[in-house]
Protein backbone atom coordinates (compact mmCIF):
# COMPACT_ATOMS: atom_id res chain seq x y z
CA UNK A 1 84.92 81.87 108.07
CA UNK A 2 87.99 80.22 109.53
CA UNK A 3 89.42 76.76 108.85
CA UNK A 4 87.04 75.23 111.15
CA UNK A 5 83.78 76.43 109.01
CA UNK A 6 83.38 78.83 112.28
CA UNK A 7 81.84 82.35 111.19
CA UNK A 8 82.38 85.42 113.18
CA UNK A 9 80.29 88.31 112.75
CA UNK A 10 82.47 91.91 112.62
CA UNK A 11 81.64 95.36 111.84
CA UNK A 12 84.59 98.09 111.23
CA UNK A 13 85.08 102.15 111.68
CA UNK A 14 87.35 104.37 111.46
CA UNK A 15 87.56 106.52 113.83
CA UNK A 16 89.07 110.13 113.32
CA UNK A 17 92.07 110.87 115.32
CA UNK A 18 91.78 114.59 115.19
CA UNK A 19 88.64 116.78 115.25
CA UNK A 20 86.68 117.71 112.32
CA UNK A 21 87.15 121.21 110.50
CA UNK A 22 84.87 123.15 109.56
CA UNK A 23 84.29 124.76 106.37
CA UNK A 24 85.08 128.49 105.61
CA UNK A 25 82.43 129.15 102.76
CA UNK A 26 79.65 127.56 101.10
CA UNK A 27 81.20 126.88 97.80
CA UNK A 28 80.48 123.08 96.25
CA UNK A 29 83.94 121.71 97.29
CA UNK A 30 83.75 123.03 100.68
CA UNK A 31 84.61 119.41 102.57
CA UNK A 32 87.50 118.69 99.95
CA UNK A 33 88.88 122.09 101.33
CA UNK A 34 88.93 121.79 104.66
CA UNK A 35 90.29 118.67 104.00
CA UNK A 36 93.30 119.51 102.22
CA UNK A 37 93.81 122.33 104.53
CA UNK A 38 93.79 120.33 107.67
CA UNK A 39 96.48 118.07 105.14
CA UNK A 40 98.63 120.51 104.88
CA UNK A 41 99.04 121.01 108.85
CA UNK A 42 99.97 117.35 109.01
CA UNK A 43 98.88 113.46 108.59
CA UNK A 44 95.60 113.07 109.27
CA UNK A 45 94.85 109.44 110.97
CA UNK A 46 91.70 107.23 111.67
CA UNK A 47 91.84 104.28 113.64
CA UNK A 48 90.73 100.95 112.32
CA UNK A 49 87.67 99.52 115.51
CA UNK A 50 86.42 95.75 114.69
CA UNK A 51 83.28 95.28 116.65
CA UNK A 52 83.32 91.48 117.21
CA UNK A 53 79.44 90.04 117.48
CA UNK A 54 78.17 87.44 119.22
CA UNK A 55 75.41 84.74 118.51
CA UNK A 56 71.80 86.42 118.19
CA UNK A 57 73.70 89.68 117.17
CA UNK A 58 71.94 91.70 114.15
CA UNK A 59 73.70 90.98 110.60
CA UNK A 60 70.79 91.61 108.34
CA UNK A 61 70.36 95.07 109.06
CA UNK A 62 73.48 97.80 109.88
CA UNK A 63 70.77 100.11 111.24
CA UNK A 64 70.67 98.03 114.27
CA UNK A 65 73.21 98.41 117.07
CA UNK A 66 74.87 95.77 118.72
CA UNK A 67 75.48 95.71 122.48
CA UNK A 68 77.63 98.08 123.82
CA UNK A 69 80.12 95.26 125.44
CA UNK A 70 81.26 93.71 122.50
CA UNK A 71 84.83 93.05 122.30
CA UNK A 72 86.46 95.15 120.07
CA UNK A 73 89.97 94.87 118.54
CA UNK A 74 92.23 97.88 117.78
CA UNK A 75 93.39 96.66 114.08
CA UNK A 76 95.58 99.64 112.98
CA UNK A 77 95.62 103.13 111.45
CA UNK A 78 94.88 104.71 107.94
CA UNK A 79 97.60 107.62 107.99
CA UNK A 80 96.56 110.37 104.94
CA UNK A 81 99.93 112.12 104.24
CA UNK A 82 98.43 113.94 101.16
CA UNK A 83 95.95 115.40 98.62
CA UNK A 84 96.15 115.00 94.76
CA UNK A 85 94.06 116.29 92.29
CA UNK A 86 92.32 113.43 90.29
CA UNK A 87 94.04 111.95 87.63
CA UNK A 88 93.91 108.53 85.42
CA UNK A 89 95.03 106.08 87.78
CA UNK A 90 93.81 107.59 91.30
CA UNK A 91 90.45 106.44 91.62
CA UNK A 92 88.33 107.09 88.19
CA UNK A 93 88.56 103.78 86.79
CA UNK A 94 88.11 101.51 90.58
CA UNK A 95 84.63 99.94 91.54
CA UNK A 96 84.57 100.04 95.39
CA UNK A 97 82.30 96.79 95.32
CA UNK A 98 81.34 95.83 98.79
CA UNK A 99 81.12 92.28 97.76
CA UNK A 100 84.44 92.22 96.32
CA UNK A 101 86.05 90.42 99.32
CA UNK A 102 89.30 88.20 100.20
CA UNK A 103 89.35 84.91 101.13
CA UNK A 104 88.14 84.20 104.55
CA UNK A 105 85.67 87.37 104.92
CA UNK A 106 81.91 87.09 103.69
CA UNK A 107 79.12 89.38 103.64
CA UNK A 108 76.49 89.53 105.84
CA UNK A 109 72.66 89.07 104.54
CA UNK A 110 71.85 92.52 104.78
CA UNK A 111 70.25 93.53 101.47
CA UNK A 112 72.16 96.93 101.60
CA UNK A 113 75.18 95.01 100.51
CA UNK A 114 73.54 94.66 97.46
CA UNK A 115 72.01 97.50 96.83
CA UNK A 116 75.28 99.67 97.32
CA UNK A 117 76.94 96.85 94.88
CA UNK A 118 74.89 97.87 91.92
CA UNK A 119 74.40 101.59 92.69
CA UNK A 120 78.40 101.07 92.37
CA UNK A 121 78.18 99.42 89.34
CA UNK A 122 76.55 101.67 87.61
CA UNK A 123 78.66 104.73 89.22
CA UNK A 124 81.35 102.60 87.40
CA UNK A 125 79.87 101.90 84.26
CA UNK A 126 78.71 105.98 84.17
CA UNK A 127 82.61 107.18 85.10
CA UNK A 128 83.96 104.97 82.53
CA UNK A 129 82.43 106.37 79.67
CA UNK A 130 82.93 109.51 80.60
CA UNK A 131 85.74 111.84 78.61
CA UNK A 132 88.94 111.95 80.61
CA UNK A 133 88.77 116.00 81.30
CA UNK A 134 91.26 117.33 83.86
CA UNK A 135 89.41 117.18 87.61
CA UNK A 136 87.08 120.13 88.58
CA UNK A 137 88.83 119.70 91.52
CA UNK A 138 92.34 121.76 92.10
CA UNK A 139 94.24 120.85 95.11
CA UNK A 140 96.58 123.56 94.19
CA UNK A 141 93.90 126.16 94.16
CA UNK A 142 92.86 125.67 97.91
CA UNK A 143 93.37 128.36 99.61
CA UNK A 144 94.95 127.95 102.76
């Protein structure tokens, strides 16, 4: 909402800058793979779409698409420049809340804001109490 009480409906993507790899095998960390081996070629990059709605536009349910002539605003890029293994700090102890949000932005009514904000929760509350082992994951054990 802006200072005039005004509220704008937006949705976001990213939007990948360079195509998608395959995997090589069918081992369980096959994505993570291919994604530190594209890495290691050079940044990755996704650019940052706002879909701006209009009046009558759907905001209680992301399943349904808005009109292909919205305006849309360019708002930057998410650059990757690297891979690390998981340690304390990265992203074990974050809750990605969906309702966690600055000033000025508000969620929508769609009930799968919610939903994802306790399934998060209790991702949270499950990695939490879980013993700090070293990661499964080796980003130095990728082959390249």
């Amino acid at each position: 909402m802006n200072d005039a009480g005004v509220r704008t409906p937006v949705r976001w993507a990213f939007v990948p800058q360079q195509p998608a790899l395959p995997a090589r095998s069918a081992g369980k960390n096959d994505l993570f793979d291919a994604l530190v081996r594209q890495i290691r070629t050079g940044p990755l990059q996704w650019r940052l779409i706002l879909t701006v709605g209009s009046p009558g536009d759907p905001v209680t349910d992301a399943t349904l698409p808005w009109p292909s002539d919205r305006r849309t605003v360019d708002a930057g890029v998410l650059t990757l420049t690297g891979v690390e293994t998981e340690a304390a700090g990265n992203a074990r102890d974050i809750n990605f809340d969906p309702l966690v949000l600055p000033d000025g932005i508000e969620p929508s009514d769609d009930p799968l804001l919610s939903a994802r904000s306790t399934v998060y929760a209790a991702s949270y509350r499950a990695r939490t109490g879980e013993p700090k082992s070293p990661s499964a994951v080796q980003v130095d054990k990728v082959t390249p």
